[in-house]
PDB file of N, CA and C in Angstrom:
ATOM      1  N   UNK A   1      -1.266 -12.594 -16.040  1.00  0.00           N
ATOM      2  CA  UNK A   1      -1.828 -11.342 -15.604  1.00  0.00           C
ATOM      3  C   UNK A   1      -1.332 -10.241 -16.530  1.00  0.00           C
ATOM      4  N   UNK A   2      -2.013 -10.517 -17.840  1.00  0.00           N
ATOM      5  CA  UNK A   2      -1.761  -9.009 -18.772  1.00  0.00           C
ATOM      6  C   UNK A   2      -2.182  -7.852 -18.678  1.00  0.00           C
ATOM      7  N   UNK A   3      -2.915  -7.875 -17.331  1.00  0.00           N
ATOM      8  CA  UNK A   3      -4.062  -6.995 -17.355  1.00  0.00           C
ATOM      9  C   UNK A   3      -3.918  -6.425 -16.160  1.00  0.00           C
ATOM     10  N   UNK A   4      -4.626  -5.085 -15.937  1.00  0.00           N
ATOM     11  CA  UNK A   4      -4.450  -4.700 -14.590  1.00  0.00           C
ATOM     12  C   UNK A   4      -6.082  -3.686 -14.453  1.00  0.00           C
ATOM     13  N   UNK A   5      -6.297  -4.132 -13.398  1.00  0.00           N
ATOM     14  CA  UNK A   5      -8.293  -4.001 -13.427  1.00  0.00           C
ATOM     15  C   UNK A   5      -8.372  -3.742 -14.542  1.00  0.00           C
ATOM     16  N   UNK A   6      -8.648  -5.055 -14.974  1.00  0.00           N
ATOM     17  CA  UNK A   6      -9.265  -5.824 -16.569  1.00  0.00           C
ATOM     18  C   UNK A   6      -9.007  -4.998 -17.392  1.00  0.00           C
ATOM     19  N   UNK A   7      -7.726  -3.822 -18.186  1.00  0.00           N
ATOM     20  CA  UNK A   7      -7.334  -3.417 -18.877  1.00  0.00           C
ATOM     21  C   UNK A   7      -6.241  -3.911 -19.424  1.00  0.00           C
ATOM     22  N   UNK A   8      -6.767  -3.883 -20.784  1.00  0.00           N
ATOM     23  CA  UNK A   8      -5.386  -4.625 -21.901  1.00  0.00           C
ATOM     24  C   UNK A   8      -3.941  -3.639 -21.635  1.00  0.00           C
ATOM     25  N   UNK A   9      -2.885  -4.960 -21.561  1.00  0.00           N
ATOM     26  CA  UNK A   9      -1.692  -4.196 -21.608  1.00  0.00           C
ATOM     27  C   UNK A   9      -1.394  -3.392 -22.794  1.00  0.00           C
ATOM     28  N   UNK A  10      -0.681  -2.188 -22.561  1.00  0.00           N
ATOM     29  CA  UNK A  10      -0.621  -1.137 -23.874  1.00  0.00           C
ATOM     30  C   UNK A  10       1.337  -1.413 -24.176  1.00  0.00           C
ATOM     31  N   UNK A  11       1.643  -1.934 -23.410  1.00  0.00           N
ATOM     32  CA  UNK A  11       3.336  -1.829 -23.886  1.00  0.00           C
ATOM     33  C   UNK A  11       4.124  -2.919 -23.032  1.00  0.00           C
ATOM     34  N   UNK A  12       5.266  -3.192 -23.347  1.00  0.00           N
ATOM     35  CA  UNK A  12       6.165  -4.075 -22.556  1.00  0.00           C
ATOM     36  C   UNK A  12       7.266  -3.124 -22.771  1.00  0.00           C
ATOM     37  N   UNK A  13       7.735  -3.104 -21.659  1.00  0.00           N
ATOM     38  CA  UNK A  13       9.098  -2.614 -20.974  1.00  0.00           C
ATOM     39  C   UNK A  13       9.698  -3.843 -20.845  1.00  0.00           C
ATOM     40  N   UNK A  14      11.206  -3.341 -21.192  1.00  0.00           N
ATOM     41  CA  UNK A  14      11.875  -4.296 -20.735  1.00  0.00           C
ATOM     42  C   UNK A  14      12.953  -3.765 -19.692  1.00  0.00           C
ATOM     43  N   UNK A  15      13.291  -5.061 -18.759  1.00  0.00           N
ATOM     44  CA  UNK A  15      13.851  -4.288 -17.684  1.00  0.00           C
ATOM     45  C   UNK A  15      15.111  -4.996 -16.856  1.00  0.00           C
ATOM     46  N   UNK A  16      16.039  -4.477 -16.511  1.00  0.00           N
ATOM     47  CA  UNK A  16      17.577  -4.285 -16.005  1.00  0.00           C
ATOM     48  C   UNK A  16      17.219  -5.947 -15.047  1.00  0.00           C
ATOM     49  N   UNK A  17      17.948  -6.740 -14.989  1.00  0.00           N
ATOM     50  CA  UNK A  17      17.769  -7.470 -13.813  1.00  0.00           C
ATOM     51  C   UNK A  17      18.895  -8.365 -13.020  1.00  0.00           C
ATOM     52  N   UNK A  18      19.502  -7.720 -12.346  1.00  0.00           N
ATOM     53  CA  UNK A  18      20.586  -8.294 -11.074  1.00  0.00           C
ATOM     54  C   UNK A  18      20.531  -9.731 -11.049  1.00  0.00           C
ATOM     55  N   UNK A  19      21.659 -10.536 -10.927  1.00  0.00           N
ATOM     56  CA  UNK A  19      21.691 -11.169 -10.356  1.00  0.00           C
ATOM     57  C   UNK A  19      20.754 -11.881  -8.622  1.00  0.00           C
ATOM     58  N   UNK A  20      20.859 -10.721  -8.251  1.00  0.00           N
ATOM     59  CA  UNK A  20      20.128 -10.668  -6.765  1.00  0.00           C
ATOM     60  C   UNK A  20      18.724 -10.497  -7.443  1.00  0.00           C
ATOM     61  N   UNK A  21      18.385  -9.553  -8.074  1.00  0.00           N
ATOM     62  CA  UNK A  21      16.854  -9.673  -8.183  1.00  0.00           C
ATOM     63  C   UNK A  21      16.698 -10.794  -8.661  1.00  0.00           C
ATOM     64  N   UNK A  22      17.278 -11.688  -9.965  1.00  0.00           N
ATOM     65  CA  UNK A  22      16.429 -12.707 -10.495  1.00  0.00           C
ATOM     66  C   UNK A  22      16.628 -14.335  -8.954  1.00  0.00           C
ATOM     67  N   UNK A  23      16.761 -13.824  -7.951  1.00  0.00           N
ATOM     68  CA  UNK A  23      17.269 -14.848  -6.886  1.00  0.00           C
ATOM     69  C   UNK A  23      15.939 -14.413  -6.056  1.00  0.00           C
ATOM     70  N   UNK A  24      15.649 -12.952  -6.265  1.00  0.00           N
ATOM     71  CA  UNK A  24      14.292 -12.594  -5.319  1.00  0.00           C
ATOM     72  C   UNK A  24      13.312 -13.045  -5.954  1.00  0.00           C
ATOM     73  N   UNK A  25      13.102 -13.142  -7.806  1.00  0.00           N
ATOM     74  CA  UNK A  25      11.923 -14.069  -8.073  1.00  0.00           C
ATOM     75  C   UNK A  25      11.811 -15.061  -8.121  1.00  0.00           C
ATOM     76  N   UNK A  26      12.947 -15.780  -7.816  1.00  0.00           N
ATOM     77  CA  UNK A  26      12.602 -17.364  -7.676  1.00  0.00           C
ATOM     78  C   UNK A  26      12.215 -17.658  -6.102  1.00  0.00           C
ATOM     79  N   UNK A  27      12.801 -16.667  -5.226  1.00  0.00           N
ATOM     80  CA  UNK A  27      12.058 -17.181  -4.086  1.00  0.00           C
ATOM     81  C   UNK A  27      10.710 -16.777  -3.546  1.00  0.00           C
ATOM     82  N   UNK A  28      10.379 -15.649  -4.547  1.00  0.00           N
ATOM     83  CA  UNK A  28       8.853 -15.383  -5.039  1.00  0.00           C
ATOM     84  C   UNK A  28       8.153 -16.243  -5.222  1.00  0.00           C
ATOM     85  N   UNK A  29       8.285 -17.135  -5.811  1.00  0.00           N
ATOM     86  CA  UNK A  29       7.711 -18.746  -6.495  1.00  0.00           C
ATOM     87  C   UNK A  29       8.149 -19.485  -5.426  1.00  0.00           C
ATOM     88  N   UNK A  30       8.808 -19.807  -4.867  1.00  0.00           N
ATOM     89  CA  UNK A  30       8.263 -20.565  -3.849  1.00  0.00           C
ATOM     90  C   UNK A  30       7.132 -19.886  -2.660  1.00  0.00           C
ATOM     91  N   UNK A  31       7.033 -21.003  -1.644  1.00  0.00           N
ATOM     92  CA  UNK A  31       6.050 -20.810  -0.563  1.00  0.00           C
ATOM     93  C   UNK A  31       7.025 -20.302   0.756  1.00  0.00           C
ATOM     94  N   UNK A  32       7.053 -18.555   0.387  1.00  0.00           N
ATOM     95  CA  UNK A  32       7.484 -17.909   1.569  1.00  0.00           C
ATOM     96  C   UNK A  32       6.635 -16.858   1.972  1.00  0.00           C
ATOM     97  N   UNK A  33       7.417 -16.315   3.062  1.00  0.00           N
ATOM     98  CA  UNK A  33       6.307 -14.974   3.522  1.00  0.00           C
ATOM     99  C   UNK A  33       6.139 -14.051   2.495  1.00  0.00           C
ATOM    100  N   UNK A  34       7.356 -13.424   1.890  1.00  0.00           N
ATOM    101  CA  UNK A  34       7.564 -13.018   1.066  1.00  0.00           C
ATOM    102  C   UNK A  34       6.189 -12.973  -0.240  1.00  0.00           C
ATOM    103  N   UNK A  35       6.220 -14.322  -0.462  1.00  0.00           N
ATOM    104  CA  UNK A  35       5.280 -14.698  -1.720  1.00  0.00           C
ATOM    105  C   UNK A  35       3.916 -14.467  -0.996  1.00  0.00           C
ATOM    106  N   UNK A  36       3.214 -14.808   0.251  1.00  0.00           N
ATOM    107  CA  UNK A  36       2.034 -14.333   0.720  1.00  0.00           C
ATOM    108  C   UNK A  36       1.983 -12.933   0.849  1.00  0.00           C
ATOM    109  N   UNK A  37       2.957 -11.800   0.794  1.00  0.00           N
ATOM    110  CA  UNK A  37       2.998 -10.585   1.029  1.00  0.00           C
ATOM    111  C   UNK A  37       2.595 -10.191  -0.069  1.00  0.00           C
ATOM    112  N   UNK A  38       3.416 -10.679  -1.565  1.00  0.00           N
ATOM    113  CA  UNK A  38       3.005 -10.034  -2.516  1.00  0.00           C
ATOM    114  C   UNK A  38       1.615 -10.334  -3.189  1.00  0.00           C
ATOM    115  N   UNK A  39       1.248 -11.879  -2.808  1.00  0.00           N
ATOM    116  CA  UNK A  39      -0.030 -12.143  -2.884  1.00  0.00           C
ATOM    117  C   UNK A  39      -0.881 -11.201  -2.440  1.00  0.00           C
ATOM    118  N   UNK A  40      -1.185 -10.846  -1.155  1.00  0.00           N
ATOM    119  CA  UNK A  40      -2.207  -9.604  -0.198  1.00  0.00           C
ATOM    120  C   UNK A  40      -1.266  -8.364  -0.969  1.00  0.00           C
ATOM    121  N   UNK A  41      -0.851  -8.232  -1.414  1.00  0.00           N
ATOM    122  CA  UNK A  41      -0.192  -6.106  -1.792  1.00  0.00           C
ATOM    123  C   UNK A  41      -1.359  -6.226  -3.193  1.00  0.00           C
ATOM    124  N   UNK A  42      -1.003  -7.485  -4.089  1.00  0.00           N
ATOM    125  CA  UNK A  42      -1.539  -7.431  -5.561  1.00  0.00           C
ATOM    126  C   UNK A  42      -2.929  -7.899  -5.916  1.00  0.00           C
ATOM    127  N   UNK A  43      -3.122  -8.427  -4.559  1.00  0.00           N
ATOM    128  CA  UNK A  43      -4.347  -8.978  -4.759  1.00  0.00           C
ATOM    129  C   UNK A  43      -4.653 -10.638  -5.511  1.00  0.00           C
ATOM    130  N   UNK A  44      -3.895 -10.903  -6.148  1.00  0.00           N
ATOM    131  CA  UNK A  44      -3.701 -12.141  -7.042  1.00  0.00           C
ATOM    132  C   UNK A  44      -2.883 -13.124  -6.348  1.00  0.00           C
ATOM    133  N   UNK A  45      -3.256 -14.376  -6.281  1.00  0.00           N
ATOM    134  CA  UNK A  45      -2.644 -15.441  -5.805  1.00  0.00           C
ATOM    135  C   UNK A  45      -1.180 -15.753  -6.560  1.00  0.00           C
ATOM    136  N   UNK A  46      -0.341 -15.598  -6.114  1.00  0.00           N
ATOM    137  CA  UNK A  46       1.473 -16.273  -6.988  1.00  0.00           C
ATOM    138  C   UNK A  46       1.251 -17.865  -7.098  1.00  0.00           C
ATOM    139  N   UNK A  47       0.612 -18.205  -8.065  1.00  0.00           N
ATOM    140  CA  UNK A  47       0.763 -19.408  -8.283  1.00  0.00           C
ATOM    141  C   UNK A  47       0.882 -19.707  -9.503  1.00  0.00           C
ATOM    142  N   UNK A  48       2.040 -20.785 -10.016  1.00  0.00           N
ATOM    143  CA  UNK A  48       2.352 -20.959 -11.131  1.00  0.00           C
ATOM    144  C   UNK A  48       2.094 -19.328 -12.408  1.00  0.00           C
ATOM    145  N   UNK A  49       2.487 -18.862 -12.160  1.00  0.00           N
ATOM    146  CA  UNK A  49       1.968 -17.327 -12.826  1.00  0.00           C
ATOM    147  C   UNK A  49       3.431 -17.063 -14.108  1.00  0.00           C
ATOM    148  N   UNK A  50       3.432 -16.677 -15.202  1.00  0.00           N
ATOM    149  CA  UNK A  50       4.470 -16.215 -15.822  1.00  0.00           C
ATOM    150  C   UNK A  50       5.589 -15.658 -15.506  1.00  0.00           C
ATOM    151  N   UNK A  51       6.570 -15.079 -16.103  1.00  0.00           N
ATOM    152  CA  UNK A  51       7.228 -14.126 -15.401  1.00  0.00           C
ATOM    153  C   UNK A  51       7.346 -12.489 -15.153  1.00  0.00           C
ATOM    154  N   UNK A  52       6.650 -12.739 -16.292  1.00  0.00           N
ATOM    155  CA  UNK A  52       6.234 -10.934 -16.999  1.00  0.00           C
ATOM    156  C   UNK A  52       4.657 -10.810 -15.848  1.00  0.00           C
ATOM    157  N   UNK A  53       4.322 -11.513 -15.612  1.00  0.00           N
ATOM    158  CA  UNK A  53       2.820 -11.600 -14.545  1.00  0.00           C
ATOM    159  C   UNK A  53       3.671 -11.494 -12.586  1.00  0.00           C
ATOM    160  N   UNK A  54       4.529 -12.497 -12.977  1.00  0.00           N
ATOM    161  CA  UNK A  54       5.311 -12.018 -11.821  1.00  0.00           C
ATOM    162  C   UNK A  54       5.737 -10.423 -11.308  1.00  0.00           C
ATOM    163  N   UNK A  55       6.205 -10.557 -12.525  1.00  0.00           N
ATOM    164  CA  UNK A  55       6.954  -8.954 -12.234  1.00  0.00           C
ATOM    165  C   UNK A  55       5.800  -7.529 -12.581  1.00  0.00           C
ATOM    166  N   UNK A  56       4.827  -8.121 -13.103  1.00  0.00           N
ATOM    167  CA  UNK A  56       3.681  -7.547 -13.561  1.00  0.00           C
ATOM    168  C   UNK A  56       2.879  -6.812 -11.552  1.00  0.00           C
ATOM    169  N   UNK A  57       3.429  -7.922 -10.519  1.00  0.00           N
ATOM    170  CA  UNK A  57       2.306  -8.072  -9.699  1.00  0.00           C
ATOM    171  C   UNK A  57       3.018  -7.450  -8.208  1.00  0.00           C
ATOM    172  N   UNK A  58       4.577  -7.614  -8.881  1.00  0.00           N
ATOM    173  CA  UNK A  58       5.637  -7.151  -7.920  1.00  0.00           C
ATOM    174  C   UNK A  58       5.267  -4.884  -8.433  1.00  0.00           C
ATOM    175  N   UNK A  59       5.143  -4.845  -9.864  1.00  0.00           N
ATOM    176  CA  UNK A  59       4.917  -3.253 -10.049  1.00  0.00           C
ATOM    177  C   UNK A  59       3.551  -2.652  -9.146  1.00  0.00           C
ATOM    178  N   UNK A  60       2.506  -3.599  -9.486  1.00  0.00           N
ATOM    179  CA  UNK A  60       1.484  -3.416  -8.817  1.00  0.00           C
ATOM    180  C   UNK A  60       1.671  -3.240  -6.774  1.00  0.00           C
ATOM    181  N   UNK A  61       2.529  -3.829  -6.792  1.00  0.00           N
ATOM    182  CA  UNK A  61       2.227  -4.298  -5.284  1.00  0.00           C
ATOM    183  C   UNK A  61       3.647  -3.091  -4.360  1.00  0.00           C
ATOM    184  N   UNK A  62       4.744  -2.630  -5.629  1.00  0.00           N
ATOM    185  CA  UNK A  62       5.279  -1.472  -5.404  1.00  0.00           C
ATOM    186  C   UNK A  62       4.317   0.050  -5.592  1.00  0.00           C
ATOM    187  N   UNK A  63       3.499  -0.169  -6.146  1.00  0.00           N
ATOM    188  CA  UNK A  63       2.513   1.300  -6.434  1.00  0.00           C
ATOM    189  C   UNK A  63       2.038   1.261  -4.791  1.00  0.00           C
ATOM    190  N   UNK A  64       1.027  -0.092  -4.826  1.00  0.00           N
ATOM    191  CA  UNK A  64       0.303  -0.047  -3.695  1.00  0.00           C
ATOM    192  C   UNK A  64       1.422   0.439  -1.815  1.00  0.00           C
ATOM    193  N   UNK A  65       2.483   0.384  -2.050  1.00  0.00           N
ATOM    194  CA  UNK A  65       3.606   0.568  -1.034  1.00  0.00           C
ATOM    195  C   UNK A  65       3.907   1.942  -1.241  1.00  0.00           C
ATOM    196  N   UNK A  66       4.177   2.924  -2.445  1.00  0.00           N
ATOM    197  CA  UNK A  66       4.480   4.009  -2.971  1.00  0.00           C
ATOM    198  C   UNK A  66       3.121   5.128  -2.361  1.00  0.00           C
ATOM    199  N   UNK A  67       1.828   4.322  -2.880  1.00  0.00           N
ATOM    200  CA  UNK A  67       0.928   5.389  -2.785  1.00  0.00           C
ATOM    201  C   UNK A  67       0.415   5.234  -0.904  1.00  0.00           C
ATOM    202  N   UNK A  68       0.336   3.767   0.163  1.00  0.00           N
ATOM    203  CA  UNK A  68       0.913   3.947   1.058  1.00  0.00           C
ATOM    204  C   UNK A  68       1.653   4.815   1.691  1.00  0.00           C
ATOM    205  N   UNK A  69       2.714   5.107   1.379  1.00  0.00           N
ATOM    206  CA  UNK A  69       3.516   5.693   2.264  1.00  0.00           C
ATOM    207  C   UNK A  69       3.611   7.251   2.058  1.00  0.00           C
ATOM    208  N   UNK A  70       2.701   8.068   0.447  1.00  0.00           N
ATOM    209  CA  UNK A  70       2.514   9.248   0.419  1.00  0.00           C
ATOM    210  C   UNK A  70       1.291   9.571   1.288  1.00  0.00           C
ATOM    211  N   UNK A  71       0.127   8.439   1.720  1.00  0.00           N
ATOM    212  CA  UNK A  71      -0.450   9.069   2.361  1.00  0.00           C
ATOM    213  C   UNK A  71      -0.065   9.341   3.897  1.00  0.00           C
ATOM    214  N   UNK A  72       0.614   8.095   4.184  1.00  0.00           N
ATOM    215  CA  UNK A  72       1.348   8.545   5.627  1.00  0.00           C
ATOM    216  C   UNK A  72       2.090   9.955   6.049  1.00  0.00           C
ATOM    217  N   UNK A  73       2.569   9.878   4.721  1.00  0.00           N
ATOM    218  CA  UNK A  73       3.237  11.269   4.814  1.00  0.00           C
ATOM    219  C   UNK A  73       2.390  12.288   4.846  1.00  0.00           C
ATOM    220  N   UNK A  74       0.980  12.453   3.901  1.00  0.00           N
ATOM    221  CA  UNK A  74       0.260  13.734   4.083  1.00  0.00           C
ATOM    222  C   UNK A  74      -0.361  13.589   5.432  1.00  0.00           C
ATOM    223  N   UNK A  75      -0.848  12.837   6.018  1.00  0.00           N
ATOM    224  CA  UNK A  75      -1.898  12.746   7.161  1.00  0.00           C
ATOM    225  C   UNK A  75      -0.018  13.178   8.238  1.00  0.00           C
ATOM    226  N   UNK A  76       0.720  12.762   8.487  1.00  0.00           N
ATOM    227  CA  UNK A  76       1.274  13.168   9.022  1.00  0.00           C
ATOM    228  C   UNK A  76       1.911  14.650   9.216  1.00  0.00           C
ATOM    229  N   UNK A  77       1.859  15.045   7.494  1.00  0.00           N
ATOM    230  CA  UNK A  77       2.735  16.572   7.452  1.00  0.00           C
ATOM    231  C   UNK A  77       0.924  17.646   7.871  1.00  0.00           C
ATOM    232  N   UNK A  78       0.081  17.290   7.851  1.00  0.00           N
ATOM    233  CA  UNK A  78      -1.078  17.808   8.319  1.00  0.00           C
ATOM    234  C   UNK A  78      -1.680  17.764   9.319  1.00  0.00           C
ATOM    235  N   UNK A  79      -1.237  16.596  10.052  1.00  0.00           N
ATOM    236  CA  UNK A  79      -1.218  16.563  11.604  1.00  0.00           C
ATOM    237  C   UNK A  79       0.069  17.352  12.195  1.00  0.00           C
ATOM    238  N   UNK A  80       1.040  17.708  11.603  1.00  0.00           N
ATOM    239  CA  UNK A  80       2.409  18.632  12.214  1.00  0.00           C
ATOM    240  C   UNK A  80       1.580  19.940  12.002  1.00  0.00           C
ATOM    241  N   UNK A  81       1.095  20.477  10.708  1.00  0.00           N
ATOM    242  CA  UNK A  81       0.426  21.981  10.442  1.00  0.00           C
ATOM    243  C   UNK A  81      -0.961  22.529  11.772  1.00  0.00           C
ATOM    244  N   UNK A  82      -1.693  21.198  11.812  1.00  0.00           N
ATOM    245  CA  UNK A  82      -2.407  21.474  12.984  1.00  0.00           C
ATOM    246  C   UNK A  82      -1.831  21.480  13.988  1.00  0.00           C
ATOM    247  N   UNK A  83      -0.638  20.886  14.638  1.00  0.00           N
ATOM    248  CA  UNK A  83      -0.388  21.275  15.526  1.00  0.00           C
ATOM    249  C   UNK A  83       0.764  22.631  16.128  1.00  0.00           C
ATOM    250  N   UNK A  84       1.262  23.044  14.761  1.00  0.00           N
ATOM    251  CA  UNK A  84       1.729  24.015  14.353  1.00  0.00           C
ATOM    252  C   UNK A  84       0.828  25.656  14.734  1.00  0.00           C
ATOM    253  N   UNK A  85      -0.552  25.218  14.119  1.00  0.00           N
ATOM    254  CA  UNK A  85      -1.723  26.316  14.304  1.00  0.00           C
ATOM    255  C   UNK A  85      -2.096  26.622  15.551  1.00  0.00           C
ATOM    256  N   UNK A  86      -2.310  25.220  16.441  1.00  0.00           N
ATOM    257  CA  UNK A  86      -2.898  25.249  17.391  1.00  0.00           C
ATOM    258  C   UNK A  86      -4.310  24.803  17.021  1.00  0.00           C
ATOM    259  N   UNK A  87      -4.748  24.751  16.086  1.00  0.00           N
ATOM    260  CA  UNK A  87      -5.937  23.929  15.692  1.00  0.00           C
ATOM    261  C   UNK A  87      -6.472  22.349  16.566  1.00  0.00           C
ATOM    262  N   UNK A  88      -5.398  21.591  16.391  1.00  0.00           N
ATOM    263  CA  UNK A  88      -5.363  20.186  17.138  1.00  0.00           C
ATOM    264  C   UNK A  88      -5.657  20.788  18.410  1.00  0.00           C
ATOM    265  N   UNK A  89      -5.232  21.658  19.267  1.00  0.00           N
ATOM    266  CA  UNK A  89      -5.470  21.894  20.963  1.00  0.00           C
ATOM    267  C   UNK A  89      -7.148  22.256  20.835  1.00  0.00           C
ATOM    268  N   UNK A  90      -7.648  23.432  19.809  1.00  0.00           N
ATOM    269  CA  UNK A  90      -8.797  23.535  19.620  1.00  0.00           C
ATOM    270  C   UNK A  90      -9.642  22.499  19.500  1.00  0.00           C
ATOM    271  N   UNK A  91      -9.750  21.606  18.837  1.00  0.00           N
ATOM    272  CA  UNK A  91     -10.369  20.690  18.377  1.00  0.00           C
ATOM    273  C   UNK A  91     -10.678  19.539  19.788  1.00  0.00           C
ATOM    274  N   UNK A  92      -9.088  19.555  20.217  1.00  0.00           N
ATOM    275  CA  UNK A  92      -9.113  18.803  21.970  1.00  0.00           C
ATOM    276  C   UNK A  92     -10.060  19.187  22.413  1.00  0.00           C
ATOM    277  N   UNK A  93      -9.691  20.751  23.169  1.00  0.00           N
ATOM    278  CA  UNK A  93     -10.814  21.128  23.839  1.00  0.00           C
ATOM    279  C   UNK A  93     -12.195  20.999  23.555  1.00  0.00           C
ATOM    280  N   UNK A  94     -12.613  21.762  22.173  1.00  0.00           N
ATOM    281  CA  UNK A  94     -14.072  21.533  21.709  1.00  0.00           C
ATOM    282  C   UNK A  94     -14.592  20.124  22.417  1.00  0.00           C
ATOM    283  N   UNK A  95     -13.504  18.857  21.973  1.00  0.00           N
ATOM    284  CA  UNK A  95     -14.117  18.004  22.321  1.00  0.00           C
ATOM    285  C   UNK A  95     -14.713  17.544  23.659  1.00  0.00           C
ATOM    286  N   UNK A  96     -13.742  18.229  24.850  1.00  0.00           N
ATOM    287  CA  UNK A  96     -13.487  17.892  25.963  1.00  0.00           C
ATOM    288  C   UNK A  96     -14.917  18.546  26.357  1.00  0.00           C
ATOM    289  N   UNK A  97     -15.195  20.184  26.167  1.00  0.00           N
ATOM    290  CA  UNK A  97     -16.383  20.421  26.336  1.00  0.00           C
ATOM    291  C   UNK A  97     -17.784  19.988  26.003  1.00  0.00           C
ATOM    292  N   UNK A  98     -17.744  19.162  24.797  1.00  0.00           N
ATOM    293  CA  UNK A  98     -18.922  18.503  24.730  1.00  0.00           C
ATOM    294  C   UNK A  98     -19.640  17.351  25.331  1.00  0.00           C
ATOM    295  N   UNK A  99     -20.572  17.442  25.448  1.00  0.00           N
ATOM    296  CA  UNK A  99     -21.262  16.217  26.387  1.00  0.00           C
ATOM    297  C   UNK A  99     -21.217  15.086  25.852  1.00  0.00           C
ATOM    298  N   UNK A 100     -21.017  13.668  26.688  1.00  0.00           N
ATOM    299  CA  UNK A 100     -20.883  12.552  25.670  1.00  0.00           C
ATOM    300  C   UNK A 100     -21.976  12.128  25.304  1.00  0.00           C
ATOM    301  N   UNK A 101     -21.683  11.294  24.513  1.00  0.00           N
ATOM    302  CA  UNK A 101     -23.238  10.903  23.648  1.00  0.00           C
ATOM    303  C   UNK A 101     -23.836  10.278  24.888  1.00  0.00           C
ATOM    304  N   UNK A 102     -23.376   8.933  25.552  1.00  0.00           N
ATOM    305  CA  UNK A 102     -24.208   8.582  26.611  1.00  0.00           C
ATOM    306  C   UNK A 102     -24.091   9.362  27.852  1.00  0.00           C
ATOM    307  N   UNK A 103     -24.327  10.101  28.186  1.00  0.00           N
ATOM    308  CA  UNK A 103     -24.486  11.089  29.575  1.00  0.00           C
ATOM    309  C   UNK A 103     -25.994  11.377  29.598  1.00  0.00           C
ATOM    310  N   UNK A 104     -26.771  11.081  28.439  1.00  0.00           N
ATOM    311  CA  UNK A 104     -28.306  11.117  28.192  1.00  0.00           C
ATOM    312  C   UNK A 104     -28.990   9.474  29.043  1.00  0.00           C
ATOM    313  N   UNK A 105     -27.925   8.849  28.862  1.00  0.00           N
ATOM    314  CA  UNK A 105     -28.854   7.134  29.107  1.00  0.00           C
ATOM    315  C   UNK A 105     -29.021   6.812  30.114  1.00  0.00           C
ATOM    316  N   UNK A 106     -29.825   6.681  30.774  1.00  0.00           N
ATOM    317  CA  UNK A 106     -30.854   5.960  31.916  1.00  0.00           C
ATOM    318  C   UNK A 106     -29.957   4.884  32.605  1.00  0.00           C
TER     319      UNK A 106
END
């Protein structure tokens, strides 16, 4: 996996690696939860894969966790501002006053 949505790699980094981390990619390669997690984050099956593809899929599958958890954070710090405004109580009510869609049906 040199590629990331079908774009040629432009550089190799090279990078720091623990004891403990190189113990987390070998149990990457095997058949754990772990390895089905990073499978569904990266999209790509961990099978027999390089190591630079390994760690290629572990960056990918940290973005996808990174950009995750900024949106939690905006939908959350914007659900605090509405309710800050009083907007959210508005919006309640509006709703409460409107008729439901089926209150028309037979």
């Amino acid at each position: 996996m040199a590629t990331r949505f079908n774009e040629p790699a432009r550089a190799r980094k090279s990078l720091p690696l623990t004891e403990r981390d190189l113990a987390d990619l070998e149990r990457l390669r095997q058949e754990t939860p772990e390895r089905a997690a990073l499978s569904h984050l990266s999209g790509v099956d961990v099978i027999d894969v390089t190591e630079s593809a390994l760690l290629h899929m572990i960056f990918v599958a940290g973005l996808h966790a990174i950009s995750e958890k900024a949106e939690e954070r905006a939908y959350a710090l914007a659900a605090a501002d509405r309710r800050a405004s009083g907007e959210a109580d508005e919006i309640r009510h509006a709703a409460r006053r409107r008729r439901p869609s089926w209150a028309d049906e037979s």
